[in-house]
Protein backbone atom coordinates (compact mmCIF):
# COMPACT_ATOMS: atom_id res chain seq x y z
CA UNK A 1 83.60 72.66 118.92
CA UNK A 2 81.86 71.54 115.71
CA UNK A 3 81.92 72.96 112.38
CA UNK A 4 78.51 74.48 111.02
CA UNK A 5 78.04 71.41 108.76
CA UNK A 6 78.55 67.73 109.28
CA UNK A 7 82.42 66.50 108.55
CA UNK A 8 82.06 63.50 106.47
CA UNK A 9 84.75 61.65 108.30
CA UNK A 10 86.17 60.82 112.04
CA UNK A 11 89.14 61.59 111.15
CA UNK A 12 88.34 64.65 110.33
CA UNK A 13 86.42 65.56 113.19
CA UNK A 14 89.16 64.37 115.48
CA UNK A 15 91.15 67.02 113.60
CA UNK A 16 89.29 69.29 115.02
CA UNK A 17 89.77 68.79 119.13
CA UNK A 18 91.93 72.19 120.13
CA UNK A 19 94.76 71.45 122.10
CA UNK A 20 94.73 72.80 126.09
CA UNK A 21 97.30 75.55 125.87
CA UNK A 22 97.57 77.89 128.60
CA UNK A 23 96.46 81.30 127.85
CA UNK A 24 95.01 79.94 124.69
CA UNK A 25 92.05 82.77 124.02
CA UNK A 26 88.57 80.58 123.39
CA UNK A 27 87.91 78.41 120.22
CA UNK A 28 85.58 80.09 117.46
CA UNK A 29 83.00 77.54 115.84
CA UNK A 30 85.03 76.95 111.71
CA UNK A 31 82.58 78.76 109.36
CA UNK A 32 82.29 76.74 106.56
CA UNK A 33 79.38 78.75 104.44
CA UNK A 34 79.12 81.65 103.37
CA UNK A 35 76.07 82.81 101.65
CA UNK A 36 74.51 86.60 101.70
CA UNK A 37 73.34 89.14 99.43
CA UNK A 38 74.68 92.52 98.34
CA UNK A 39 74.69 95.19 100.99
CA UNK A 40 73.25 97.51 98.36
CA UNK A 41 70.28 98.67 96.57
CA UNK A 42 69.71 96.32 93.62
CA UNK A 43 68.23 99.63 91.14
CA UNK A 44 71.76 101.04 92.16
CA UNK A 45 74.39 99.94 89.27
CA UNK A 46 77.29 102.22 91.16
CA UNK A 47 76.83 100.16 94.52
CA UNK A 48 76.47 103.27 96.34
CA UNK A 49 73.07 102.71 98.22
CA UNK A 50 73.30 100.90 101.06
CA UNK A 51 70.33 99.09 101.53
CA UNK A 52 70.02 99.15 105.65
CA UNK A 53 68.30 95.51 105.96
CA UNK A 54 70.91 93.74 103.88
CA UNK A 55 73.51 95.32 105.28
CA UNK A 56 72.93 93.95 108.67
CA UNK A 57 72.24 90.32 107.19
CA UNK A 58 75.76 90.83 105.54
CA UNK A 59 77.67 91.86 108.83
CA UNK A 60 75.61 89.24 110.76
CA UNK A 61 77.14 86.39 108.00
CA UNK A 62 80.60 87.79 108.43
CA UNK A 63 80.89 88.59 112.43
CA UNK A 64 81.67 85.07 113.46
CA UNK A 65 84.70 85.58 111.13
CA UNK A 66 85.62 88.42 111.51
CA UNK A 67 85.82 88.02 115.25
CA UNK A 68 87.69 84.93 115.42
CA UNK A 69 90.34 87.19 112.71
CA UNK A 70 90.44 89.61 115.73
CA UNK A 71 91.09 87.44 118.02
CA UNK A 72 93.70 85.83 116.13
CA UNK A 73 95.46 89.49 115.25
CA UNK A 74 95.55 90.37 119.28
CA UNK A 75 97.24 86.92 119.96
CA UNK A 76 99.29 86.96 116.88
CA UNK A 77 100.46 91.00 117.87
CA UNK A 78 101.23 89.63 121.16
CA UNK A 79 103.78 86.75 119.97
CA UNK A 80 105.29 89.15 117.71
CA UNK A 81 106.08 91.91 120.86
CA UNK A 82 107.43 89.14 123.14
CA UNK A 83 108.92 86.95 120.82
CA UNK A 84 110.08 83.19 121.85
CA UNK A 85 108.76 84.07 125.66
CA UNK A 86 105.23 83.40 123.97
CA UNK A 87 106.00 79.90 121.97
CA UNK A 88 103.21 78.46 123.44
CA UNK A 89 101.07 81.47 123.18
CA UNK A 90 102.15 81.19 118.79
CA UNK A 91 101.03 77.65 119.71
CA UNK A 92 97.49 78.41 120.38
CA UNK A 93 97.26 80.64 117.41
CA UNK A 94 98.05 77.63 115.45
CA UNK A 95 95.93 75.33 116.56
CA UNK A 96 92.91 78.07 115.95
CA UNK A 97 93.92 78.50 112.47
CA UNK A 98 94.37 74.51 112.18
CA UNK A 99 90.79 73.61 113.74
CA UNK A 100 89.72 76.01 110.60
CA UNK A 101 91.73 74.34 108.44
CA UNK A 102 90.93 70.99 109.11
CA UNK A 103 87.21 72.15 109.13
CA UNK A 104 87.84 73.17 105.62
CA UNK A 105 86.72 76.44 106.62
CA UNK A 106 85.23 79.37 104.06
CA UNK A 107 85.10 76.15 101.11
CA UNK A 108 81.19 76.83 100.55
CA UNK A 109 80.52 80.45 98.90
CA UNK A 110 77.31 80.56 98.07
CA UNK A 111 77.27 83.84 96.23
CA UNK A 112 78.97 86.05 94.35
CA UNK A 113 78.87 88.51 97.26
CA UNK A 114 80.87 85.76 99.63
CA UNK A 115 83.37 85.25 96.74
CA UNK A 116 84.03 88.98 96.90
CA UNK A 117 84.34 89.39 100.36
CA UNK A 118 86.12 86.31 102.08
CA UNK A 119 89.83 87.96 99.92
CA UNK A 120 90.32 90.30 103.17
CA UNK A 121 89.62 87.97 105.95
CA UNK A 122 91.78 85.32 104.52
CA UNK A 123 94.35 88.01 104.83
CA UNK A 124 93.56 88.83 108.01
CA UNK A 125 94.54 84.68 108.71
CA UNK A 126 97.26 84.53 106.67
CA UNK A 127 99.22 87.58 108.16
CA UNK A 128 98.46 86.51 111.30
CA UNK A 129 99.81 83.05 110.92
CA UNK A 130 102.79 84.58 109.33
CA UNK A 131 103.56 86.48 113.01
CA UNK A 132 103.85 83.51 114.78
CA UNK A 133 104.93 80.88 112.51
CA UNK A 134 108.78 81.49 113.54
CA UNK A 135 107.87 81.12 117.48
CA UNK A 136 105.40 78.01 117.29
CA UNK A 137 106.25 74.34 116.61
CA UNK A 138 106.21 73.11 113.04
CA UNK A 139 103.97 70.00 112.79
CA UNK A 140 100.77 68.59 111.48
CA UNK A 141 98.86 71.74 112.47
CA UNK A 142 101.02 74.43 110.04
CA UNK A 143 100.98 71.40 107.12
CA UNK A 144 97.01 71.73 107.29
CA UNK A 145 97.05 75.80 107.44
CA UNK A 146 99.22 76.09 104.63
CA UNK A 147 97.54 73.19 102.51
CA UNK A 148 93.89 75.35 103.45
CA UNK A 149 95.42 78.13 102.53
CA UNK A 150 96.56 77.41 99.46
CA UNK A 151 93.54 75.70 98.54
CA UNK A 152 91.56 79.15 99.47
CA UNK A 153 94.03 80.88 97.42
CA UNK A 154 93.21 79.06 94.26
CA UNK A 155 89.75 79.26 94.45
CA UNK A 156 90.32 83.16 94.62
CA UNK A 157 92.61 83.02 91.59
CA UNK A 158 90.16 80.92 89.75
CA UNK A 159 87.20 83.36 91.21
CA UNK A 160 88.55 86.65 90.01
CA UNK A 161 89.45 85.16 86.36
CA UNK A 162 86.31 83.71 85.30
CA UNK A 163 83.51 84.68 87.66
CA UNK A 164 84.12 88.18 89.39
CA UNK A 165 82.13 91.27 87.40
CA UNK A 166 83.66 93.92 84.82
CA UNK A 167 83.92 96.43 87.63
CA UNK A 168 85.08 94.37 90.73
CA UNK A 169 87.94 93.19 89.05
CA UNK A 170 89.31 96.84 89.01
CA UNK A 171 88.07 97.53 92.44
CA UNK A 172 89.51 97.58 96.30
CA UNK A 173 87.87 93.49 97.01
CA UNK A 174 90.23 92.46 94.18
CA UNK A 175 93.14 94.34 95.92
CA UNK A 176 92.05 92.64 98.96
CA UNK A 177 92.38 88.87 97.44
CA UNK A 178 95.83 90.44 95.83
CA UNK A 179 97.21 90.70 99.39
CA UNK A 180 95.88 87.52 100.76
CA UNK A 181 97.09 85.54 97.73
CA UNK A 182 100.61 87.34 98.25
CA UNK A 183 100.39 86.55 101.71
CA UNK A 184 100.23 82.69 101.12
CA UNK A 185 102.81 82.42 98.12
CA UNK A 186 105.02 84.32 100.24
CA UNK A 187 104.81 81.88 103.02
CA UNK A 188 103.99 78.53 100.84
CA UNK A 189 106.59 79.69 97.81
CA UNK A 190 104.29 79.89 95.16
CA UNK A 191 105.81 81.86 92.45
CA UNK A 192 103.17 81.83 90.51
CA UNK A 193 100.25 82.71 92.70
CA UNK A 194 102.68 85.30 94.02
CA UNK A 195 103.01 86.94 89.74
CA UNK A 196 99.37 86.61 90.02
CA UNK A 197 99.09 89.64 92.82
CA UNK A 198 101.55 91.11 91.44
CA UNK A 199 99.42 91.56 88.40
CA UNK A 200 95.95 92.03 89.73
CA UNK A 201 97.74 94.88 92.04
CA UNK A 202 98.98 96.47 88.86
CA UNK A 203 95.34 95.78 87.49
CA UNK A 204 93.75 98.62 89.54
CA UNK A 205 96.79 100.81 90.23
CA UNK A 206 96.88 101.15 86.63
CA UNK A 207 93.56 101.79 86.44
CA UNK A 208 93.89 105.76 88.46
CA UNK A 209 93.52 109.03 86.46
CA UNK A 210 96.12 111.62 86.37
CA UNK A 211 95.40 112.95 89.39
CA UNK A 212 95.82 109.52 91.64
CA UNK A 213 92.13 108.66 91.89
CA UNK A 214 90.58 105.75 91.40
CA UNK A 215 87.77 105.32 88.83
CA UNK A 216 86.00 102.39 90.54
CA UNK A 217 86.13 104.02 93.60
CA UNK A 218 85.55 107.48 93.45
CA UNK A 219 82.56 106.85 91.37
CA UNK A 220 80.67 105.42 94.03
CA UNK A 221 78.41 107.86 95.15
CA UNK A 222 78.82 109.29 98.47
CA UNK A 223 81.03 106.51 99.60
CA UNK A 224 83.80 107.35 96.69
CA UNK A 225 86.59 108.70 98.96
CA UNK A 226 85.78 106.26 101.38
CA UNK A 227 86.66 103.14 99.18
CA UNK A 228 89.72 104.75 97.91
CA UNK A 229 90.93 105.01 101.41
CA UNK A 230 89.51 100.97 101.55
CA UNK A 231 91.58 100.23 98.55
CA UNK A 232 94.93 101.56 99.45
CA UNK A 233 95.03 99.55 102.64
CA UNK A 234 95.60 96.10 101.05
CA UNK A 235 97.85 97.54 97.87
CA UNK A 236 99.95 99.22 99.95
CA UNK A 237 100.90 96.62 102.50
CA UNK A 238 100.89 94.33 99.54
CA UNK A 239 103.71 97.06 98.31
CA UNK A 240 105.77 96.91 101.58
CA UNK A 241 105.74 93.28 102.10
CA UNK A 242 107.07 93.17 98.43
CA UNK A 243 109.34 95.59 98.88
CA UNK A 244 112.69 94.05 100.00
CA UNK A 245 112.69 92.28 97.33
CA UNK A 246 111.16 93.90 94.63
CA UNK A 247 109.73 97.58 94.84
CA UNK A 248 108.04 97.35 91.68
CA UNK A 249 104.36 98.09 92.98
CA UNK A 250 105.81 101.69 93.90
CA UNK A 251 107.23 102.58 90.04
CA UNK A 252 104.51 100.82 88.07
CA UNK A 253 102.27 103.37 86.00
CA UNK A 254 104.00 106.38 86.62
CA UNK A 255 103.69 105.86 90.39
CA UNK A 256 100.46 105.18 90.33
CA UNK A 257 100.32 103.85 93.91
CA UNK A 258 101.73 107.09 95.48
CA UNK A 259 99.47 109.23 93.51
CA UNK A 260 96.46 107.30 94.63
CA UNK A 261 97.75 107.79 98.51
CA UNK A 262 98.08 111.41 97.80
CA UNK A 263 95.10 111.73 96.23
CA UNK A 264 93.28 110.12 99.37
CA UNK A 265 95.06 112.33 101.47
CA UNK A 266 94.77 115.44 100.11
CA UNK A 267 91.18 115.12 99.09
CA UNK A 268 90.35 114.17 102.74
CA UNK A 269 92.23 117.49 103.94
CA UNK A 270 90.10 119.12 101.29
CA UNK A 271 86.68 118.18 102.84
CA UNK A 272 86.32 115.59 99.57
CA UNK A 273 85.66 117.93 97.03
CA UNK A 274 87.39 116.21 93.95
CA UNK A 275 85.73 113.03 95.47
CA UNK A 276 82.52 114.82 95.15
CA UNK A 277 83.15 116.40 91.69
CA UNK A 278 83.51 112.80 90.39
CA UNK A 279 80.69 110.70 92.20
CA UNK A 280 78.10 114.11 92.48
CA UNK A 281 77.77 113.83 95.81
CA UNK A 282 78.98 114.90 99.34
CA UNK A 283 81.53 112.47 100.81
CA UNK A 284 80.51 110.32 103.71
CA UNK A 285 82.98 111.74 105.86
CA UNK A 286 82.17 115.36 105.56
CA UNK A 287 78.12 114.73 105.49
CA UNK A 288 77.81 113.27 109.39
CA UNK A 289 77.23 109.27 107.98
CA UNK A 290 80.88 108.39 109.10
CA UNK A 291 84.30 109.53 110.25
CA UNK A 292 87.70 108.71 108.97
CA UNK A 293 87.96 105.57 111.60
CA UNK A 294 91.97 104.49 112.50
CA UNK A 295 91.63 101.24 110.94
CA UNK A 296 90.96 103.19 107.59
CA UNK A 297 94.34 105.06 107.77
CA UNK A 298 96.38 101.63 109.66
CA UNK A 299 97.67 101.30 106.55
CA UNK A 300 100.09 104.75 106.95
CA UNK A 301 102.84 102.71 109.07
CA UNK A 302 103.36 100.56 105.91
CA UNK A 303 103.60 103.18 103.55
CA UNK A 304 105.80 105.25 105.12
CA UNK A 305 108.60 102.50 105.09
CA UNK A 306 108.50 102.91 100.95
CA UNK A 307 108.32 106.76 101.21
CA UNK A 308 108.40 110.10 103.01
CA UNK A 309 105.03 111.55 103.52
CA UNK A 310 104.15 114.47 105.67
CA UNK A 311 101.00 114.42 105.05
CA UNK A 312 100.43 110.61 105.83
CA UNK A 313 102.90 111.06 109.21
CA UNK A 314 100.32 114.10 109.92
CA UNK A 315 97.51 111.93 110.15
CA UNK A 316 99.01 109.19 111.60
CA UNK A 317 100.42 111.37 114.61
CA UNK A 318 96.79 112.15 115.76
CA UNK A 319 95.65 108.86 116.34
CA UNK A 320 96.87 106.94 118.68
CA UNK A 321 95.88 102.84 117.56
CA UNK A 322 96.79 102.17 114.27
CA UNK A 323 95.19 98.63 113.56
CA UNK A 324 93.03 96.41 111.34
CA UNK A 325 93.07 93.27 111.81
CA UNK A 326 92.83 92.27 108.49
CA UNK A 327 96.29 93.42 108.23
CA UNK A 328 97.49 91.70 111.29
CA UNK A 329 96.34 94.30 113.87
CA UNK A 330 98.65 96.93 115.00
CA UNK A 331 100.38 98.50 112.28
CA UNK A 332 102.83 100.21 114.21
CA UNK A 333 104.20 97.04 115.77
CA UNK A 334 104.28 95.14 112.69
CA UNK A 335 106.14 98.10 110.73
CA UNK A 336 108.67 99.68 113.90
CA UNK A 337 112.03 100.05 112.75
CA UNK A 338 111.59 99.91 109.01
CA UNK A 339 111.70 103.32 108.01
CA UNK A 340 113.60 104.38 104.93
């Protein structure tokens, strides 16, 4: 398995060599570099105009990553249904996440577009690690993830202060690096990357009109509704992870995070039309380019162990998988038993 560039050491590389582990799902190649364009229309300021040919450069650039964050959440969701029967199964995981850390995976953004995407798949890592850290065996391997992660973490920090634009900075990729950050001061005790999501969550919640919407969002063209739905995933489970011990993120700005989940809801119910009023355009989900996919409402599980919702247990009760991956994969699992 080698990295796609040249480690400068042999230590390093011997890092790398993934342990035989029964069971263990394949290796994925690190991916150290990122570098791709916008998925949009350059003429389009509002980032609403998907422009076809970079969008399939910037899923191309992202799909070794994104797989190996599947694989991990299956593995990882697997561990946490069995428990201590799948040690060596939390193991594996491990020494997946390790290879990547070792690799120094994800440490060459080229672009501004790789620095605003790579906040939600080092969530997707971090959660999963989190699963099976209790079952697997606490060595060299979790030393290097949680050194690489924290490493990632501050570069996101330092990414969103100085170089991320006006209107990302209130938007759902910024929620995304909230959770991941969260995520990793949670598990590495870093109070003060942990304030820091804190704040950047409170950044955009505090950001939604009146009526629960969210400016950045639901000014996005057709796709409006859509990214609202996208940016409640990560604040929420940020929200519920928090919880236990402090329930802030539900309070803060006149309950600004429950008004932004009813606005999503309700506005979906209502074929978009307040989406619509606010971006000038029918919603992608009510003008045949998509439909409201499960891993767009996985986040429901999560949010209804801060609150009663009947609309949100509505939806959820017609589809049968709730997962994303990027939030550790099934929601249901992750979230059983936690009800208020």
């Amino acid at each position: 398995m080698k990295p796609n560039h040249i480690l400068p050491t042999l230590g390093l590389a011997v890092g790398l060599a993934s342990p035989a582990i029964a069971g263990c799902f394949p290796p994925t190649e690190p991916v150290v570099t990122l570098d791709f364009g916008s998925r949009y229309v350059a003429e389009d300021a509002s980032r609403a105009t998907i422009d076809d040919e970079s969008n399939a450069a910037v899923n191309a650039a992202l799909a070794p990553v994104d797989d190996f964050i599947r694989d991990l959440a299956f593995a990882a969701n697997t561990v946490t249904r069995h428990g201590a029967p799948e040690a060596a199964l939390a193991d594996c995981v491990v020494a997946r996440i390790a290879a990547w850390a070792w690799a120094d995976a994800l440490s060459d953004l080229g672009s501004l577009t790789a620095q605003l995407s790579v906040g939600g798949r080092l969530a997707g890592i971090a959660e999963a690690y989190r699963q099976v850290r209790p079952f697997a065996e606490i060595n060299h391997r979790t030393a290097a993830i949680e050194r690489w992660l924290e490493k990632r973490s501050a570069e996101q920090i330092d990414f969103w202060e100085k170089d991320a634009t006006h209107g990302a900075r209130r938007g759902n990729l910024r929620a995304w690096a909230s959770l991941a950050i969260f995520q990793v001061a949670d598990l590495t005790g870093d109070d003060a990357a942990r304030l820091w999501a804190f704040a950047s969550a409170a950044r955009i919640l505090c950001s939604a009109r009146e009526d629960g919407s969210l400016p950045q969002e639901t000014g996005r063209g057709k796709w409006g509704l859509h990214y609202q739905f996208h940016a409640i995933a990560p604040l929420v489970t940020l929200a519920a992870r928090a919880a236990p011990t402090d329930p802030a993120l539900m309070t803060i700005c006149n309950g600004a995070l429950p008004r932004a989940v009813t606005y999503a809801l309700d506005d979906y119910a209502n074929g978009g039309l307040r989406t619509a009023e606010y971006s000038g355009q029918v919603q992608t989900y009510f003008d045949g380019t998509q439909n409201l996919e499960p891993h767009a409402i996985a986040w429901v599980p999560a949010y209804l162990t801060l609150t009663s919702s009947d609309a949100a247990s509505a939806l959820a009760a017609k589809t049968e998988t709730l997962a994303n991956s990027k939030l550790g994969g099934d929601q249901r699992l992750l979230w059983q038993g936690t009800q208020p």
